[in-house]
Protein backbone atom coordinates (compact mmCIF):
# COMPACT_ATOMS: atom_id res chain seq x y z
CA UNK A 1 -63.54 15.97 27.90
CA UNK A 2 -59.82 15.05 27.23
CA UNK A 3 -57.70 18.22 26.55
CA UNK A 4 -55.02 16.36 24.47
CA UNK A 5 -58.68 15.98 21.94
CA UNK A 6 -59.76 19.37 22.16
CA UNK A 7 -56.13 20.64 21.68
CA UNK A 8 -56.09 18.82 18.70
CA UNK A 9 -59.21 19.49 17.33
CA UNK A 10 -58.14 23.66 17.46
CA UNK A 11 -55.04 22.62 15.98
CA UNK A 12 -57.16 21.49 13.01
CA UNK A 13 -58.88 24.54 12.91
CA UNK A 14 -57.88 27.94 14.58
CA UNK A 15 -54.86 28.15 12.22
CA UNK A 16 -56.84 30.01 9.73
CA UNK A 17 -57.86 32.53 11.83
CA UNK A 18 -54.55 33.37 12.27
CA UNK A 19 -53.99 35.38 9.15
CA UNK A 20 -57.91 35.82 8.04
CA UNK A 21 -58.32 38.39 11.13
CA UNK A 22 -56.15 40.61 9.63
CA UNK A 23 -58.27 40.50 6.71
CA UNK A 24 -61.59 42.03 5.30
CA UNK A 25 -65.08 39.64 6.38
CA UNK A 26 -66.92 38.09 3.39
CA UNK A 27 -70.68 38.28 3.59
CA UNK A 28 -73.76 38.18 1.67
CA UNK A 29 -77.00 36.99 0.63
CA UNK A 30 -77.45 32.85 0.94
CA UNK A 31 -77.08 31.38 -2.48
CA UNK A 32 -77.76 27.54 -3.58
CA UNK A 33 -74.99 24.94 -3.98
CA UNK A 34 -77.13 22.88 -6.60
CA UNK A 35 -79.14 23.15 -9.59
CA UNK A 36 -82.89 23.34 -8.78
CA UNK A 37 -84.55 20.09 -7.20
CA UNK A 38 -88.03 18.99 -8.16
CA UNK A 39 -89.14 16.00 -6.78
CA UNK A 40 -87.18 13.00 -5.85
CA UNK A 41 -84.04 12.17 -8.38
CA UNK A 42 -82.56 9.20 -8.98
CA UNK A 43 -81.50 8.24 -5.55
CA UNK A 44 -84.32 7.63 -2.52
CA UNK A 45 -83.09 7.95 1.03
CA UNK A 46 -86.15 8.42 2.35
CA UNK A 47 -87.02 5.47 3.24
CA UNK A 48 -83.82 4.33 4.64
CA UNK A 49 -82.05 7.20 6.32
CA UNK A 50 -83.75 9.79 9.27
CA UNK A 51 -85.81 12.78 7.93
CA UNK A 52 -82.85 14.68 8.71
CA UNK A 53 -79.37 13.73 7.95
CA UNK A 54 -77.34 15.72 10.85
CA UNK A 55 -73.43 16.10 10.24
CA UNK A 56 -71.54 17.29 12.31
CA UNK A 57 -67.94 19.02 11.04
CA UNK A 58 -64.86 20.24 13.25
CA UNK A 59 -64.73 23.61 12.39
CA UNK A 60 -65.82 27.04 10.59
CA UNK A 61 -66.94 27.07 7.10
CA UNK A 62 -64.29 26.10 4.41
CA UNK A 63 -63.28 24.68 1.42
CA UNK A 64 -62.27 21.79 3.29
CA UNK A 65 -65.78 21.09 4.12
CA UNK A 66 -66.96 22.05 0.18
CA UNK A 67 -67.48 18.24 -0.57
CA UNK A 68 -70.40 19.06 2.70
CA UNK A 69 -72.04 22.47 1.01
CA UNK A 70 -72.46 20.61 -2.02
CA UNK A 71 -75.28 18.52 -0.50
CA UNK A 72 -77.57 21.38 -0.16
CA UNK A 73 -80.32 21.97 -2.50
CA UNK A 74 -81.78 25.67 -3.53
CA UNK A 75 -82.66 28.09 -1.27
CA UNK A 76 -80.83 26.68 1.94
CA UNK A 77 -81.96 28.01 5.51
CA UNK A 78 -79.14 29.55 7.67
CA UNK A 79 -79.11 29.31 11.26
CA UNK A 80 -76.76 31.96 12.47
CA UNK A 81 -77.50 31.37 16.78
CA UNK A 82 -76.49 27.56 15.84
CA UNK A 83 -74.07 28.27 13.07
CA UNK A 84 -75.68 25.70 10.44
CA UNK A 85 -77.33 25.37 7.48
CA UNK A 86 -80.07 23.07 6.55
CA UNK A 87 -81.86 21.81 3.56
CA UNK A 88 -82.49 18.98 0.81
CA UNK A 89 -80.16 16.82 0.71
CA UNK A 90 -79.91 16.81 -3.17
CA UNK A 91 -77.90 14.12 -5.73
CA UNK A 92 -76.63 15.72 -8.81
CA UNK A 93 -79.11 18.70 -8.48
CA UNK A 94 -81.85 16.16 -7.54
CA UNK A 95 -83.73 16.00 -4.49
CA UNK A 96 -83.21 12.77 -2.12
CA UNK A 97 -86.32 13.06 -0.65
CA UNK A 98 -84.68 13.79 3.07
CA UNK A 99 -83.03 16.86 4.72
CA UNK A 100 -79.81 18.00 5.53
CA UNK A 101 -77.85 19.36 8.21
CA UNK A 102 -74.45 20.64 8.29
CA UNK A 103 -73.16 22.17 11.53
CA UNK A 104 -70.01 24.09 12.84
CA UNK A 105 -67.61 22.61 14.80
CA UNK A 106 -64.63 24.69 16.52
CA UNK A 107 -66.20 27.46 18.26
CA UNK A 108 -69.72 26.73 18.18
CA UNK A 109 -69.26 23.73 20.35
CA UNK A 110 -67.12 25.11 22.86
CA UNK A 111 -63.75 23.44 20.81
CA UNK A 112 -65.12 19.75 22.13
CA UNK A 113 -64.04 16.98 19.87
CA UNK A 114 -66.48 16.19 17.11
CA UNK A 115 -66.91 12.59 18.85
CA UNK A 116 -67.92 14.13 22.29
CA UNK A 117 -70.66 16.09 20.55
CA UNK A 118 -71.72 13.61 18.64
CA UNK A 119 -72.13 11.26 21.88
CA UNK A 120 -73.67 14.38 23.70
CA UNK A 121 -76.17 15.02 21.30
CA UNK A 122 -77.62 11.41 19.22
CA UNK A 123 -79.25 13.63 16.75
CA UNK A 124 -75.66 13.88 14.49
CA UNK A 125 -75.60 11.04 12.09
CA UNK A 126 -71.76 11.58 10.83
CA UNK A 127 -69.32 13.47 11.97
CA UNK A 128 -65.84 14.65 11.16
CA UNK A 129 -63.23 12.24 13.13
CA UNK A 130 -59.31 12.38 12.11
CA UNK A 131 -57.73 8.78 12.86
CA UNK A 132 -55.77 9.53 15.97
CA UNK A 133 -59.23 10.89 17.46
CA UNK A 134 -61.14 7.75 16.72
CA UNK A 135 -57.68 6.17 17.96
CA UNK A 136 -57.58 8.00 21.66
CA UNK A 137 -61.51 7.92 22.27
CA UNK A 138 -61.91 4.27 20.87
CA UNK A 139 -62.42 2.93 24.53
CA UNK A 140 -65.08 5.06 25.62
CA UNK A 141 -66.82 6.71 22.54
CA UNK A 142 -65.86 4.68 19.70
CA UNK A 143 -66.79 5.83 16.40
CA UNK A 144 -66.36 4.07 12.50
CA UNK A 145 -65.26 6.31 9.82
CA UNK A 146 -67.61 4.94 6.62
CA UNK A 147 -65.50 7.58 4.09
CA UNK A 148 -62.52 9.53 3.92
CA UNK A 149 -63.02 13.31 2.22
CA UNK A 150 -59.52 13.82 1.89
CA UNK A 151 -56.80 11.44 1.08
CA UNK A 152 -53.79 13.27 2.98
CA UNK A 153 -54.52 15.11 6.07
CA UNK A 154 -53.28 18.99 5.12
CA UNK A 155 -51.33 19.68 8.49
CA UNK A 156 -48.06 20.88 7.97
CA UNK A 157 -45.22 22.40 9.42
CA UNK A 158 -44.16 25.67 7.90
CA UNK A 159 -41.10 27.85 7.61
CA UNK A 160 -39.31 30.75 6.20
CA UNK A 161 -37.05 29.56 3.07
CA UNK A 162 -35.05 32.13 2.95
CA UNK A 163 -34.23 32.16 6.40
CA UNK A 164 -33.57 27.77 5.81
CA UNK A 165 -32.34 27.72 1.99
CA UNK A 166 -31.13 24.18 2.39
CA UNK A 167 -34.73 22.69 4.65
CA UNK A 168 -36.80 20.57 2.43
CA UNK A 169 -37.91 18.14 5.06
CA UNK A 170 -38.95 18.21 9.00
CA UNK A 171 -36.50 16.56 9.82
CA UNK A 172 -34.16 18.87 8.58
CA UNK A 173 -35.95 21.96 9.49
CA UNK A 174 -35.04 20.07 13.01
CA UNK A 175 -31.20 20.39 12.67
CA UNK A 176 -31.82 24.03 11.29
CA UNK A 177 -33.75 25.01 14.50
CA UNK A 178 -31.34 23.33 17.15
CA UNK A 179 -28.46 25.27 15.52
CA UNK A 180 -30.11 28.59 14.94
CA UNK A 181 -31.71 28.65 18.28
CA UNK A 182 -35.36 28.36 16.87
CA UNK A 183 -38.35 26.67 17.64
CA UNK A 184 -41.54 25.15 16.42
CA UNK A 185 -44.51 26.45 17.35
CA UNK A 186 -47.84 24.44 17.47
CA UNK A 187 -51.27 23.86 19.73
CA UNK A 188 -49.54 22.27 22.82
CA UNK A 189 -51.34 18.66 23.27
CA UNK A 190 -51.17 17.08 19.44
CA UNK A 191 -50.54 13.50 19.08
CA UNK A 192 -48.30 14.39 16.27
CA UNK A 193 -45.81 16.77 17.72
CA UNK A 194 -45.49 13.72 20.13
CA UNK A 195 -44.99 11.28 17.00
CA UNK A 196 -42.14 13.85 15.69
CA UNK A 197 -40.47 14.05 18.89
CA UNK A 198 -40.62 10.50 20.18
CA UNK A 199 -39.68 9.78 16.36
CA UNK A 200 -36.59 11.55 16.59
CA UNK A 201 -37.68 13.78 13.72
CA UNK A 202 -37.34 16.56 15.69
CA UNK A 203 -35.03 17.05 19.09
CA UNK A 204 -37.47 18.20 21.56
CA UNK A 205 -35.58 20.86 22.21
CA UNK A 206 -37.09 23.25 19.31
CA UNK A 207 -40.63 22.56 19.98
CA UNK A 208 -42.70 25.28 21.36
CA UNK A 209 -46.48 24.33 21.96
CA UNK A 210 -47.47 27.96 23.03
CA UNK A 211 -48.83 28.32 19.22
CA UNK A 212 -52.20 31.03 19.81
CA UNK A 213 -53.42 30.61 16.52
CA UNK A 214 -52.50 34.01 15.56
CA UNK A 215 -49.19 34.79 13.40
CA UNK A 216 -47.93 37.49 15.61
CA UNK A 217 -44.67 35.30 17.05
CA UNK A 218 -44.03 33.89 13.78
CA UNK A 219 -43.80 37.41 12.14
CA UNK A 220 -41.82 39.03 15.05
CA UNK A 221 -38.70 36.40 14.74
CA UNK A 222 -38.26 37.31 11.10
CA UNK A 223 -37.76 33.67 9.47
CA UNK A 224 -35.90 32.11 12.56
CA UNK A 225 -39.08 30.41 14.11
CA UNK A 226 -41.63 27.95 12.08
CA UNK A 227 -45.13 26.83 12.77
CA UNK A 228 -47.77 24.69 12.23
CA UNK A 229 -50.43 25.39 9.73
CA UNK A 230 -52.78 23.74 7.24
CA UNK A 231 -51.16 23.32 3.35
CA UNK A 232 -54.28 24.18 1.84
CA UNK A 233 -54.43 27.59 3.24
CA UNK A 234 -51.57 29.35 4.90
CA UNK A 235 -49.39 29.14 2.20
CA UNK A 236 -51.71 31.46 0.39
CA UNK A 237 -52.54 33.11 3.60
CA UNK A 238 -49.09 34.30 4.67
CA UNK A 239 -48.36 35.32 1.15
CA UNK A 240 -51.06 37.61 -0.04
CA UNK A 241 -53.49 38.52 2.94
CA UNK A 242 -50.37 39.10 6.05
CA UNK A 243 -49.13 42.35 4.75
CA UNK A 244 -46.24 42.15 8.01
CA UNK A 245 -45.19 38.70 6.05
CA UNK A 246 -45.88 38.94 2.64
CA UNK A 247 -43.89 36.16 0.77
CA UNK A 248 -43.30 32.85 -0.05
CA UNK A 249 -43.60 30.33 3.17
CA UNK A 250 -42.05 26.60 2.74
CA UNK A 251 -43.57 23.27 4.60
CA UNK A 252 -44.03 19.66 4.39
CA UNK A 253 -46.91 17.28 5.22
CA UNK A 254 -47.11 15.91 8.71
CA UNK A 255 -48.47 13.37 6.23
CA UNK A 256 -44.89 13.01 4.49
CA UNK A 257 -42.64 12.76 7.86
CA UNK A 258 -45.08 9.12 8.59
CA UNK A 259 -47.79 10.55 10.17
CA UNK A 260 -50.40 9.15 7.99
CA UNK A 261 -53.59 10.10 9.80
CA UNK A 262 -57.12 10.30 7.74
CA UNK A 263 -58.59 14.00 8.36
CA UNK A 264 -61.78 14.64 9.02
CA UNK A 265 -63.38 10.98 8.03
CA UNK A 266 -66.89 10.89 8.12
CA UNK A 267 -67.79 8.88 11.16
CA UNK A 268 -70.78 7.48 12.72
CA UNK A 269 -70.98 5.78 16.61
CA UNK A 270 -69.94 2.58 16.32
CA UNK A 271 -73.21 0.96 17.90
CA UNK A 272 -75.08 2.39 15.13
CA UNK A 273 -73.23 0.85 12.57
CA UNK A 274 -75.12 -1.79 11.88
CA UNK A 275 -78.79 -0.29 12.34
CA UNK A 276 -77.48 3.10 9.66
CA UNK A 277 -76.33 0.27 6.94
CA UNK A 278 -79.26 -0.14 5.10
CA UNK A 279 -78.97 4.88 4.89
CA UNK A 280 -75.24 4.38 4.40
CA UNK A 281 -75.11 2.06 1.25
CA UNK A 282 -76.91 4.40 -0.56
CA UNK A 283 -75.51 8.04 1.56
CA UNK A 284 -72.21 7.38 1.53
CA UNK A 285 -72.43 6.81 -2.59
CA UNK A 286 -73.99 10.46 -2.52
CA UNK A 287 -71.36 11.97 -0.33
CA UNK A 288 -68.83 10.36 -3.04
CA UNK A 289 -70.17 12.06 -5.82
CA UNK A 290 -70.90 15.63 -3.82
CA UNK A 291 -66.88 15.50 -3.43
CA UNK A 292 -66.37 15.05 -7.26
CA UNK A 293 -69.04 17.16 -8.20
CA UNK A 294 -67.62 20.03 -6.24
CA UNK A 295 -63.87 20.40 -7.17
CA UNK A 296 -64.90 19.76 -10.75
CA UNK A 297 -66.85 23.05 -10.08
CA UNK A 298 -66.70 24.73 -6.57
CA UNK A 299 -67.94 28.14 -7.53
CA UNK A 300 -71.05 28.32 -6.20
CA UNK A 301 -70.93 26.06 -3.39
CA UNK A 302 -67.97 28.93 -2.24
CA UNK A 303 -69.73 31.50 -2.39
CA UNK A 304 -72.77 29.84 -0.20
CA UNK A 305 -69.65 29.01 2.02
CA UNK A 306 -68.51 32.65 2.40
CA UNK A 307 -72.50 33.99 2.84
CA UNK A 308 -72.18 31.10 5.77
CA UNK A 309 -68.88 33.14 7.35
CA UNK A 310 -70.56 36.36 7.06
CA UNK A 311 -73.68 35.37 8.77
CA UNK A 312 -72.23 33.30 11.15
CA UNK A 313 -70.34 36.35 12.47
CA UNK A 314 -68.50 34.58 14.98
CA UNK A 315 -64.99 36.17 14.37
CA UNK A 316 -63.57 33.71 11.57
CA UNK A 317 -62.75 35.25 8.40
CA UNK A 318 -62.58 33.54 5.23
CA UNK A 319 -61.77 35.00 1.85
CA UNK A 320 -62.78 34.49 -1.87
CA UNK A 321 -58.63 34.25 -2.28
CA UNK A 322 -58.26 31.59 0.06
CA UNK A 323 -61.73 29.34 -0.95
CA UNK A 324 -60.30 29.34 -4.39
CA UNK A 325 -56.12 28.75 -3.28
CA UNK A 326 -57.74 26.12 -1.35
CA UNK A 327 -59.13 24.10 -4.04
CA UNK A 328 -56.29 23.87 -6.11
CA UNK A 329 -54.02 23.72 -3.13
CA UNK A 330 -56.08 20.58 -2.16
CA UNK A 331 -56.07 19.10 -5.79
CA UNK A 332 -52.14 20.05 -6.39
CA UNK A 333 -51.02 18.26 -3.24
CA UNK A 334 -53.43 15.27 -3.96
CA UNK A 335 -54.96 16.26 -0.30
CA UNK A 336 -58.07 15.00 -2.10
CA UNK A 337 -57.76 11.87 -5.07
CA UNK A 338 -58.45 8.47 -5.35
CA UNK A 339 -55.12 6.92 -3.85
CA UNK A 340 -54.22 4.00 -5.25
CA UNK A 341 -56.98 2.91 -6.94
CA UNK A 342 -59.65 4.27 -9.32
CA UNK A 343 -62.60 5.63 -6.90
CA UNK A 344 -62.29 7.88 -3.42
CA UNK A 345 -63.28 7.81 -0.41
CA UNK A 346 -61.68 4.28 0.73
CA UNK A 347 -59.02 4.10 3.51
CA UNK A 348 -56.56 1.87 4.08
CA UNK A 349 -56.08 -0.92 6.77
CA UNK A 350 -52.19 -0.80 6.75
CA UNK A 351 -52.10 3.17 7.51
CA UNK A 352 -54.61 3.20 10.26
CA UNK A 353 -52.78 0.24 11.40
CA UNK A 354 -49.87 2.52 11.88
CA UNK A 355 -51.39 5.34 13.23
CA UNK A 356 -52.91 2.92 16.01
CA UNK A 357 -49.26 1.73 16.45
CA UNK A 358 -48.04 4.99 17.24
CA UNK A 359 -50.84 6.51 19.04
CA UNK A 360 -51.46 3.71 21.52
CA UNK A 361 -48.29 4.24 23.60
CA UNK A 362 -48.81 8.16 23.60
CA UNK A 363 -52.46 8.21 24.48
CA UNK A 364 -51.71 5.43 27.12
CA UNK A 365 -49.04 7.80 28.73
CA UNK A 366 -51.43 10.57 28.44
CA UNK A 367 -53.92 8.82 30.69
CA UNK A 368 -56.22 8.20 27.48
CA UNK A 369 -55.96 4.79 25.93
CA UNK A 370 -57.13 3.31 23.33
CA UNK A 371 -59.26 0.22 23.17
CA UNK A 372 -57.35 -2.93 24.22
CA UNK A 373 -56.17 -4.86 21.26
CA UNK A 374 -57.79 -2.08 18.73
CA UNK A 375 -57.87 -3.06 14.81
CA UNK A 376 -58.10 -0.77 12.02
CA UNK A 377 -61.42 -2.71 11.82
CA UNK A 378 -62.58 -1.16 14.58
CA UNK A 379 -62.45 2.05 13.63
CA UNK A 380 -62.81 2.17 9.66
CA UNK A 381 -65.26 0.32 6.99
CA UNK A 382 -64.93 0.76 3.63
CA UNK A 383 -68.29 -1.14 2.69
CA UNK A 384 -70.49 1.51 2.03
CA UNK A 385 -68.46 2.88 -0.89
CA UNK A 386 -69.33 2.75 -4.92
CA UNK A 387 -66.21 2.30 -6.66
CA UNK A 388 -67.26 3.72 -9.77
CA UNK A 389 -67.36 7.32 -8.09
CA UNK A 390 -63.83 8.72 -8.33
CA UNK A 391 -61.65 11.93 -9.58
């Protein structure tokens, strides 16, 4: 199991917990993320995809993963040893005639990449796999993203703008930093820090990858340190549930600085491809919709994802305030949206082409690389997708 991957993988994840275990734990009875499902509705997967449609995600319950939650019919059955949740797998409040499976990633499998789990254990069918992931792993475990949840990846670098009036950018934030004697702190081992180093985007110099996932160092230098974090959450976080912080944080996109990875693309193993086609042209179409049907209305499909964090129990804290900042975060930022065209879900060659581009020479050094000669092809189809379904 490569560290650089699992580093990366808490990166994606742990900074939420930083600020949400200061906070109250959300609980409650299980309640159903869809209308009422009575027989099979107007899509049939049962004769093309397995019983049970097993997905694997990278981390805790979250809004992130709403598009997920939305799958699930009435009356869904929690699994707190395994942290899932299981159920119909339901279109537009109608049953598909096949199950559903959603598990944790993060802590309940030991912090492993989602593509080592998924090659440990064949029963996952998808599973969440950010572009540099598929990228590093593509030699060995090579996996094909068949649709992309969210359109910009929400990792971020954050800072204090009162501290850095004049920062707007990363690259700027850089310049701020060397002079003021600060650093950046983030999850040693991400491919990205290494992008905005060897990219001259930041002077190597300021970074810091002792980041613990908690925001006690960021607090204690008062505005002359920044961090990593997701955009969709710490914002908020920071704000209104730190009471040692409490105000306004700035950031940009990792995205933004020409890091352009896709986050969390649902994946399958590459050999599979072909024999999951005839499940995936008509899945992936549901998965599509389950995305527009839940920011359109997210409410309930929350609150089954905070009953998940409070029977879970496993230490991650996630509040109402942050499911709903979340949302709009994700909408405002155009984290989730069609792109540049008129349905979601699709990714493009040209960006993954880039990401391979800068990936390959620092997963090489790093002992990992990639696939010889790897194409975008390789690791992405957009085939599977209805281009009628968008925001």
């Amino acid at each position: 199991m490569n560290k650089t991957a699992v580093r990366s993988t808490i990166a994606i994840g742990v900074v939420f917990a930083a600020g949400l275990a200061l906070t109250g734990c959300a609980g409650g009875s299980s309640t159903p993320a869809a209308t009422s499902a009575s027989g099979i509705g107007d899509v049939n997967l049962s004769k093309v995809c397995p019983a049970d449609v097993v997905i694997q995600t990278d981390w805790n319950p979250e809004s992130e993963h709403g598009h997920l939650y939305q799958l699930l019919g009435p009356n869904p059955v929690i699994d707190a040893d395994k942290k899932s949740v299981s159920g119909d797998l339901v279109y537009k409040g109608k049953s598909t005639g096949v199950k559903v499976e959603i598990r944790s990633g993060g802590p309940a499998i030991g912090y492993s990449t989602v593509t080592s789990q998924m090659y440990k254990d064949k029963d996952i069918t998808l599973g969440y796999v950010t572009t540099d992931e598929a990228v590093q792993l593509s030699a060995k475990n090579p996996t094909t993203a068949v649709f992309a949840p969210l359109d910009i990846g929400p990792q971020m670098i954050m800072w204090d703008p009162a501290t850095y009036p004049k920062v707007k950018t990363v690259k700027e934030l850089g310049t701020a930093l060397a002079a003021d004697g600060g650093v950046v702190r983030y999850f040693g081992g991400a491919a990205y820090m290494d992008y905005l180093t060897g990219s001259g985007t930041l002077p190597k110099s300021v970074v810091d990858g002792t980041y613990d996932g908690t925001p006690a160092k960021f607090v204690a230098a008062k505005g002359k340190d920044a961090q990593q974090g997701f955009a969709s959450a710490e914002p908020y976080i920071y704000e209104n549930e730190i009471p040692a912080w409490g105000k306004p944080i700035d950031f940009q996109l990792v995205h933004d600085t020409g890091y352009p990875v896709y986050a969390s693309a649902m994946s399958v193993r590459s050999d599979e491809l072909s024999s999951l086609s005839p499940c995936l042209k008509k899945l992936v179409p549901v998965l599509q919709q389950a995305e527009v049907d839940y920011f359109k209305s997210p409410a309930a499909t929350n609150k089954l994802i905070l009953d998940l964090v409070g029977a879970f129990n496993n230490g991650w804290v996630y509040t109402q305030g942050t499911a709903d900042y979340s949302v709009k975060e994700m909408k405002k930022l155009k984290l989730v949206g069609n792109g540049d065209n008129a349905y979601m879900g699709d990714m493009d060659s040209a960006r993954v082409q880039k990401v391979i581009d800068i990936d390959t020479p620092i997963f090489t050094a790093s002992n990992s690389a990639p696939k010889a000669d790897l194409k975008p092809a390789d690791i992405f189809t957009n085939e599977f997708l209805d281009q009628s379904i968008g925001f």
